[in-house]
PDB file of N, CA and C in Angstrom:
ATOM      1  N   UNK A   1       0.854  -1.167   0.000  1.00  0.00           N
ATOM      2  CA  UNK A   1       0.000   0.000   0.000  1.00  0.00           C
ATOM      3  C   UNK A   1       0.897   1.226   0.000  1.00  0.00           C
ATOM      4  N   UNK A   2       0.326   2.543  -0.882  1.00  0.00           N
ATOM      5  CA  UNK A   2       1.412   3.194  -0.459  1.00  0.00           C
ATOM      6  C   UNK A   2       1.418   4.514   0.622  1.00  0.00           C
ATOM      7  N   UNK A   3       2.090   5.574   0.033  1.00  0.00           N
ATOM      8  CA  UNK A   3       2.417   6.111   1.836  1.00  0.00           C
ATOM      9  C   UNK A   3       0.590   6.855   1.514  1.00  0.00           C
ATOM     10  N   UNK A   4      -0.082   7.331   0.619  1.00  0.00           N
ATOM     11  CA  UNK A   4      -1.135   8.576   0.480  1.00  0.00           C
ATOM     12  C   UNK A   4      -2.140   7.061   0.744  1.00  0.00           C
ATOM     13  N   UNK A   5      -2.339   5.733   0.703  1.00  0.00           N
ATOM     14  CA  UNK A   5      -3.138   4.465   0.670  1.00  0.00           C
ATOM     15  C   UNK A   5      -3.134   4.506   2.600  1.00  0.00           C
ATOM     16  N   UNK A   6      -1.998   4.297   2.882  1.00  0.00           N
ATOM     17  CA  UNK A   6      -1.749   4.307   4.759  1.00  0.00           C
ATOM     18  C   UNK A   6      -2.204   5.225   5.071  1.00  0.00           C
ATOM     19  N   UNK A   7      -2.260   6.771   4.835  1.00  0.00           N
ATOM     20  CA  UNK A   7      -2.257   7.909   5.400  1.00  0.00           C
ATOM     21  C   UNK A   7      -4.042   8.012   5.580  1.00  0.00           C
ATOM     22  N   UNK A   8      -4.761   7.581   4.381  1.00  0.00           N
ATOM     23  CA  UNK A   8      -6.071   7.698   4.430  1.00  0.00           C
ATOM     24  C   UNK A   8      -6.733   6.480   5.173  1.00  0.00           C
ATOM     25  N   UNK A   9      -5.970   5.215   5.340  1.00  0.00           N
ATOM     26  CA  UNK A   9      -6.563   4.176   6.079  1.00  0.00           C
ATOM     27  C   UNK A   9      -6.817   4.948   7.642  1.00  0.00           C
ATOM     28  N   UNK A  10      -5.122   5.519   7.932  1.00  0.00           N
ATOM     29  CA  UNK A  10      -5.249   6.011   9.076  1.00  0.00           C
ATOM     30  C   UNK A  10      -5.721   7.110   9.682  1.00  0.00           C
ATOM     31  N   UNK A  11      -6.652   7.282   8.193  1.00  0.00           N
ATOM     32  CA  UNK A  11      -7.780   8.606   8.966  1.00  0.00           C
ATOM     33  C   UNK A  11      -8.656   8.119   9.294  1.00  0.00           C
ATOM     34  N   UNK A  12      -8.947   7.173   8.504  1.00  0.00           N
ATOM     35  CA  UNK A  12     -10.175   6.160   8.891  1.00  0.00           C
ATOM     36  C   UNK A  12     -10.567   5.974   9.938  1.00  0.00           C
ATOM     37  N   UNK A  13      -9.415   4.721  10.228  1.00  0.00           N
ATOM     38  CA  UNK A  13      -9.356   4.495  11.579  1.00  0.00           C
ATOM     39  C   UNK A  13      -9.679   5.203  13.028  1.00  0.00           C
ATOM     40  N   UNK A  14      -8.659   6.231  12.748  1.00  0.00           N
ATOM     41  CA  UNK A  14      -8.271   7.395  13.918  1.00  0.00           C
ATOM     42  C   UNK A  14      -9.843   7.755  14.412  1.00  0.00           C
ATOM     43  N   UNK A  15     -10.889   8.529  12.882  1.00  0.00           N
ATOM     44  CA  UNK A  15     -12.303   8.947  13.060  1.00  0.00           C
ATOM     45  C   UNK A  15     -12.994   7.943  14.037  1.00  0.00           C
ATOM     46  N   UNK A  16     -12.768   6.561  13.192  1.00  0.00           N
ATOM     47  CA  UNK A  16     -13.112   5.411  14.151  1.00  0.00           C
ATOM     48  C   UNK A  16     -13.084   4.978  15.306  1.00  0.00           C
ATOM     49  N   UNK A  17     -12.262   5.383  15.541  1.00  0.00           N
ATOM     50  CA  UNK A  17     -11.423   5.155  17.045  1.00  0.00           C
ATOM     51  C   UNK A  17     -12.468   6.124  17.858  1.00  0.00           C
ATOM     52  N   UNK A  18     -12.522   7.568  17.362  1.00  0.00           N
ATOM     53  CA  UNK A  18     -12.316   8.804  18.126  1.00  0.00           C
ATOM     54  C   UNK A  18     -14.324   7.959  18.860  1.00  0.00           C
ATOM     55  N   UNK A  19     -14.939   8.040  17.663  1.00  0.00           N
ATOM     56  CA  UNK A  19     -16.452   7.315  17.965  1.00  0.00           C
ATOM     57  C   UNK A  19     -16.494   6.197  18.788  1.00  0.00           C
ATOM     58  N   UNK A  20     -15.796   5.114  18.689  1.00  0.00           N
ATOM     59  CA  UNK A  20     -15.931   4.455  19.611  1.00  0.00           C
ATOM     60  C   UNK A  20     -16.122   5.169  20.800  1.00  0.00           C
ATOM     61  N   UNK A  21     -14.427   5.381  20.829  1.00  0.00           N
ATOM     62  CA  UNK A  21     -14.190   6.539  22.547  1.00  0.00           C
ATOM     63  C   UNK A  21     -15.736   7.456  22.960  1.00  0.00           C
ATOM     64  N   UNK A  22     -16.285   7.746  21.946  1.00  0.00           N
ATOM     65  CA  UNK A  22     -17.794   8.425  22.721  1.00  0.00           C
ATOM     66  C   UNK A  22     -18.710   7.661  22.891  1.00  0.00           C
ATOM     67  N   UNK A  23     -18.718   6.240  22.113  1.00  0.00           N
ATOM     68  CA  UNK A  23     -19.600   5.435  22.676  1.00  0.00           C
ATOM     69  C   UNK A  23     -19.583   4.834  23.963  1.00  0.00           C
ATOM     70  N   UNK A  24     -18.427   4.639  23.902  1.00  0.00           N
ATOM     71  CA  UNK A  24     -17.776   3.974  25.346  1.00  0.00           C
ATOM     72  C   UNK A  24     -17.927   5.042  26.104  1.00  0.00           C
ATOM     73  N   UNK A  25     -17.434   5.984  26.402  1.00  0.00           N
ATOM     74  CA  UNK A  25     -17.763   7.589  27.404  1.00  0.00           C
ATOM     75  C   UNK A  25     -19.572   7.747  27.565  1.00  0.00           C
ATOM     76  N   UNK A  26     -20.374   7.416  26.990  1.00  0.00           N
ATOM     77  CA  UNK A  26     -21.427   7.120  27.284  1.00  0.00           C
ATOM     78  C   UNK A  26     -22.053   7.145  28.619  1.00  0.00           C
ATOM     79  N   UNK A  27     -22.613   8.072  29.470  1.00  0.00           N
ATOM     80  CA  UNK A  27     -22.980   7.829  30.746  1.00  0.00           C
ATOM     81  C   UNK A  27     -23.994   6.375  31.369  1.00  0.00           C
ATOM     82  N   UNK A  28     -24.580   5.854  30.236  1.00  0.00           N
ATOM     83  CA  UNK A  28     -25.285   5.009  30.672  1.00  0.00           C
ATOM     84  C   UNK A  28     -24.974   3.503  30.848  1.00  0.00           C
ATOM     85  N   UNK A  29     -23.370   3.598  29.910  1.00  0.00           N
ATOM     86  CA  UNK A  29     -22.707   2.587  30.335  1.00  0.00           C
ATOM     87  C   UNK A  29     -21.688   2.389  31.900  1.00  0.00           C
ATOM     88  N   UNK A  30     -22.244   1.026  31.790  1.00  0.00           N
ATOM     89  CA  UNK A  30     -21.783   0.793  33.829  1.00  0.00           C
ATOM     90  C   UNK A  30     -19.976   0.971  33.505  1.00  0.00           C
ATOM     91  N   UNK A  31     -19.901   1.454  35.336  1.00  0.00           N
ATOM     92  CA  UNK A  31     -18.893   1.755  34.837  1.00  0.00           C
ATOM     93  C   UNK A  31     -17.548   0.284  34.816  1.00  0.00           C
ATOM     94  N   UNK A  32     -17.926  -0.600  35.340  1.00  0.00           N
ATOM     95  CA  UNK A  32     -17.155  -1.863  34.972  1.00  0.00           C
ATOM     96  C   UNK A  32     -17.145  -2.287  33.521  1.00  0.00           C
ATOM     97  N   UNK A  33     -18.339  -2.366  32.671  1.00  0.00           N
ATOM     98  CA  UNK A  33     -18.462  -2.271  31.363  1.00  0.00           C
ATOM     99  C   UNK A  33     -17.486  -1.399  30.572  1.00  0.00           C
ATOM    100  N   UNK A  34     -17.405  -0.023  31.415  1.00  0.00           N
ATOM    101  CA  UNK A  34     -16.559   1.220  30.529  1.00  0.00           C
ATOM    102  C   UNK A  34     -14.990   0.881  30.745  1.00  0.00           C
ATOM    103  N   UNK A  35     -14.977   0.479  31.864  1.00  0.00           N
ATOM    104  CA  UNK A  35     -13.605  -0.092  31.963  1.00  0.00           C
ATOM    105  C   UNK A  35     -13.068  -0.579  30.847  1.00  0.00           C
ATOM    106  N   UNK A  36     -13.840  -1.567  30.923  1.00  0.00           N
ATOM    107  CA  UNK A  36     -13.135  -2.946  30.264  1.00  0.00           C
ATOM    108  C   UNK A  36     -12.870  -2.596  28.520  1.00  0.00           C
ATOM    109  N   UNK A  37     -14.443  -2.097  28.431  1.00  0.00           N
ATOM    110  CA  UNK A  37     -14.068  -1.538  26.795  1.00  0.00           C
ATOM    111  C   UNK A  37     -12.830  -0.528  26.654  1.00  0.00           C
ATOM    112  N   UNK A  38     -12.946   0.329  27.380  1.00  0.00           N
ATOM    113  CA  UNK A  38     -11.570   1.493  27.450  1.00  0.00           C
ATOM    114  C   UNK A  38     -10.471   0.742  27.443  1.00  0.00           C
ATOM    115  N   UNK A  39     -10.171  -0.287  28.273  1.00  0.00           N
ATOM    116  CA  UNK A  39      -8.568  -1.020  28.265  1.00  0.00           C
ATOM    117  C   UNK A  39      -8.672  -1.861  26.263  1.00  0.00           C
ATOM    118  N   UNK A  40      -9.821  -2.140  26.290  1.00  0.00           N
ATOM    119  CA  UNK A  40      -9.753  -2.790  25.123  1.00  0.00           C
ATOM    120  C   UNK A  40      -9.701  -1.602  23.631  1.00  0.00           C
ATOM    121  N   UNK A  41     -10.380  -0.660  23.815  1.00  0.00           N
ATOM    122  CA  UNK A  41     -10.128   0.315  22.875  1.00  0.00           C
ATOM    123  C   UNK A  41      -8.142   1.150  23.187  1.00  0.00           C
ATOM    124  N   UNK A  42      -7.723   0.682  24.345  1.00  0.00           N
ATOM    125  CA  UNK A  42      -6.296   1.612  24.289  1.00  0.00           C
ATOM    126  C   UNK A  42      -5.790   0.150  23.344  1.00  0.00           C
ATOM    127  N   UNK A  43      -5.781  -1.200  23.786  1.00  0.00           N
ATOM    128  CA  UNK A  43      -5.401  -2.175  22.971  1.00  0.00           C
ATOM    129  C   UNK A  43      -5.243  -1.785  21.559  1.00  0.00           C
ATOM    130  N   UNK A  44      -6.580  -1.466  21.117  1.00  0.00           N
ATOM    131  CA  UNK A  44      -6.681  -1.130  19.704  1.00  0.00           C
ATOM    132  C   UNK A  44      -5.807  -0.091  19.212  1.00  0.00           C
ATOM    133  N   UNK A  45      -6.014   1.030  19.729  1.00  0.00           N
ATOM    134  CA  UNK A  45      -5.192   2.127  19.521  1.00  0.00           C
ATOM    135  C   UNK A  45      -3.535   1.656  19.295  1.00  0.00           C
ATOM    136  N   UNK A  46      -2.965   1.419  19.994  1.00  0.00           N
ATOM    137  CA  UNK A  46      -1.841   0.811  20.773  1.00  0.00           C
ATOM    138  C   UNK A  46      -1.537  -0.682  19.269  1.00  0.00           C
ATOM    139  N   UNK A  47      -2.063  -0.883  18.976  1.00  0.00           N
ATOM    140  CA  UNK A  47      -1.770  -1.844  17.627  1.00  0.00           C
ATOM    141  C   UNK A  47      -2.066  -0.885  16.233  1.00  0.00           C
ATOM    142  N   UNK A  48      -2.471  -0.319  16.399  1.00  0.00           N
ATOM    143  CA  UNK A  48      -2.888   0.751  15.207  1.00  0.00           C
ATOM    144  C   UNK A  48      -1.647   1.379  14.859  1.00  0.00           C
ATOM    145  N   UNK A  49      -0.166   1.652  16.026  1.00  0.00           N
ATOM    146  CA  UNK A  49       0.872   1.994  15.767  1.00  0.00           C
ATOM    147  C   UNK A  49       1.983   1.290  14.669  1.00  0.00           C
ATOM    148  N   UNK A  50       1.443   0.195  14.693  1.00  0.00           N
ATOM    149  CA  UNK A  50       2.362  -0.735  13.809  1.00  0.00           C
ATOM    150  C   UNK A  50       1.661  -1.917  12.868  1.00  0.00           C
ATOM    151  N   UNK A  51       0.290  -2.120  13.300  1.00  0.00           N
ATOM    152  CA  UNK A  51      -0.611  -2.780  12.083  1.00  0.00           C
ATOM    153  C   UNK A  51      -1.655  -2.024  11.833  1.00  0.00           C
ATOM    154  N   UNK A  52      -1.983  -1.341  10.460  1.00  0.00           N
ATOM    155  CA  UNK A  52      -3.445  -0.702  10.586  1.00  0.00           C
ATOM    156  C   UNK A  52      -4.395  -1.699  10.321  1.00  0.00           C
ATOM    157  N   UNK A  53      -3.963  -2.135   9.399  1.00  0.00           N
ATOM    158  CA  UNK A  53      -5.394  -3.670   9.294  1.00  0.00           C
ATOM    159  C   UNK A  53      -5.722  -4.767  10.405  1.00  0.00           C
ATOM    160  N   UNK A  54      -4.589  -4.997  11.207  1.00  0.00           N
ATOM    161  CA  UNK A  54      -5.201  -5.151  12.226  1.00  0.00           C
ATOM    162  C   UNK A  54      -5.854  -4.732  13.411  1.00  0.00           C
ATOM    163  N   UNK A  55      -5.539  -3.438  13.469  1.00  0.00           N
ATOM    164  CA  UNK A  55      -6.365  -2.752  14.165  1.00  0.00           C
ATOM    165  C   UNK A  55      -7.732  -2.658  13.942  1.00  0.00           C
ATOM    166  N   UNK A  56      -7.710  -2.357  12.565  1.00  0.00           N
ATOM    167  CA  UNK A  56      -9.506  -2.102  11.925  1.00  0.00           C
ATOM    168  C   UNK A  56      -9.624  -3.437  11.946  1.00  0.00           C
ATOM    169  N   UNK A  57      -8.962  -4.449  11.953  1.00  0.00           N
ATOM    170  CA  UNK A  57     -10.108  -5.760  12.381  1.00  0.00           C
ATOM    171  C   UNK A  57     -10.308  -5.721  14.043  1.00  0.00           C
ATOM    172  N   UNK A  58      -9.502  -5.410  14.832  1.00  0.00           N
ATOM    173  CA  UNK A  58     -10.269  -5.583  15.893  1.00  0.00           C
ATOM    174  C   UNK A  58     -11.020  -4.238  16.609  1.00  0.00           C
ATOM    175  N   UNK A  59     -11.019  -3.286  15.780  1.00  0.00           N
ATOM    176  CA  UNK A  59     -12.097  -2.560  16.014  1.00  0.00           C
ATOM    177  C   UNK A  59     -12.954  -2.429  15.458  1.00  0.00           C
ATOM    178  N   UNK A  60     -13.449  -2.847  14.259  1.00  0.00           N
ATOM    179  CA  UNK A  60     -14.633  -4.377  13.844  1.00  0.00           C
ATOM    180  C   UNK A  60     -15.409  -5.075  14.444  1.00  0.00           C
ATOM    181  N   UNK A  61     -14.396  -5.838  15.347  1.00  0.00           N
ATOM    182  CA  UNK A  61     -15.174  -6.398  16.502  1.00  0.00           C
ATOM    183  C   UNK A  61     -15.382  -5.986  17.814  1.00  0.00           C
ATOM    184  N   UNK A  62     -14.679  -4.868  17.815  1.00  0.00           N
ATOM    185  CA  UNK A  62     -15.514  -4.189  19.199  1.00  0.00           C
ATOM    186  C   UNK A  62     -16.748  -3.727  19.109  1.00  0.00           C
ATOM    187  N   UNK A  63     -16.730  -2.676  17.837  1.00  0.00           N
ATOM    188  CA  UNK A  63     -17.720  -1.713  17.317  1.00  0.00           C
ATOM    189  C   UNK A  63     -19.002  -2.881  17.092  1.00  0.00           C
ATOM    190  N   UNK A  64     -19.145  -4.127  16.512  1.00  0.00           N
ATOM    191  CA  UNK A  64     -20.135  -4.998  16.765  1.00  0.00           C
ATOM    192  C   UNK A  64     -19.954  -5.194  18.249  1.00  0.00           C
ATOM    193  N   UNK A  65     -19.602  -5.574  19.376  1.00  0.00           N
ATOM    194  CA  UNK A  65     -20.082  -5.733  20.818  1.00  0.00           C
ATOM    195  C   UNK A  65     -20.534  -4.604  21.158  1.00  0.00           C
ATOM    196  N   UNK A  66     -20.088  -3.150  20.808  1.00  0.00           N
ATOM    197  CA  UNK A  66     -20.771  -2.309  21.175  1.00  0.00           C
ATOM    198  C   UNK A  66     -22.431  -2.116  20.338  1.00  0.00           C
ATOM    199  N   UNK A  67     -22.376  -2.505  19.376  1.00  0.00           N
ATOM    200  CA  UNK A  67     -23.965  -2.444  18.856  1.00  0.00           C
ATOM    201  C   UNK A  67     -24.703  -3.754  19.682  1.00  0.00           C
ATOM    202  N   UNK A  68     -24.267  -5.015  19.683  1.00  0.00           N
ATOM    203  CA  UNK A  68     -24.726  -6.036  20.655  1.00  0.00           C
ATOM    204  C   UNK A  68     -25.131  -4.915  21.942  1.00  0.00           C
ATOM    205  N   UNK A  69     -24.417  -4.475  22.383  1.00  0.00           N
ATOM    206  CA  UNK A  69     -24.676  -4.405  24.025  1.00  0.00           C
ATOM    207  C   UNK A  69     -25.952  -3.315  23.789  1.00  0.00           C
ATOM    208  N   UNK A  70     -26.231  -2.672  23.074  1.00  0.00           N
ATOM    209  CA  UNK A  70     -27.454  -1.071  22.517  1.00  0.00           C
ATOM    210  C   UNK A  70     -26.397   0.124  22.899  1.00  0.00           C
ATOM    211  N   UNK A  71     -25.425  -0.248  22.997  1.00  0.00           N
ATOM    212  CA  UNK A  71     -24.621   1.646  23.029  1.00  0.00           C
ATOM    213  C   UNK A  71     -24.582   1.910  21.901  1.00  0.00           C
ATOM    214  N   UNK A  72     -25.515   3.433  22.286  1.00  0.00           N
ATOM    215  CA  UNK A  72     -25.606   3.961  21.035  1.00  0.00           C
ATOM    216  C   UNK A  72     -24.296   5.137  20.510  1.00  0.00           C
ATOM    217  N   UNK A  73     -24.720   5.591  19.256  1.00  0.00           N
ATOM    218  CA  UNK A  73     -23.625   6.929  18.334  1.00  0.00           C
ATOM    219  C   UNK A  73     -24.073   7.569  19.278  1.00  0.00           C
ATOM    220  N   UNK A  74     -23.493   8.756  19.863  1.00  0.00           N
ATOM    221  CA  UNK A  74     -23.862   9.910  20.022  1.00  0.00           C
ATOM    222  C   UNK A  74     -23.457  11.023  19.018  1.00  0.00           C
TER     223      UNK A  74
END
């Protein structure tokens, strides 16, 4: 992929990321729930430094547990 192919994945992402983080910040989520997603969204972040495709796969599958659980977009 090249460097302008990475640069736009990792806007992607980043936008992605940023939404999660408000879904998860969510007041109506408990806060043991918010925990856990937060350690799991820094995970994500934190791999996003050195794989972007794997990152967007496992924030893929967060972003589905977060629609499973009803947290909504704000």
């Amino acid at each position: 992929m090249g460097r302008d192919g990475q640069l736009e994945l990792y806007g992607v992402l980043a936008a992605r990321l940023k939404q999660a983080h408000t879904r998860v910040a969510n007041p109506e989520v408990p806060d043991e729930t918010r925990r856990e997603l937060s350690r799991r969204l820094l995970a994500v972040t934190a791999v996003a430094k050195h794989d972007l495709a794997d990152a967007a796969r496992r924030l893929d599958v967060l972003t589905a547990e977060l629609d499973e659980l009803g947290i909504p977009d704000r």
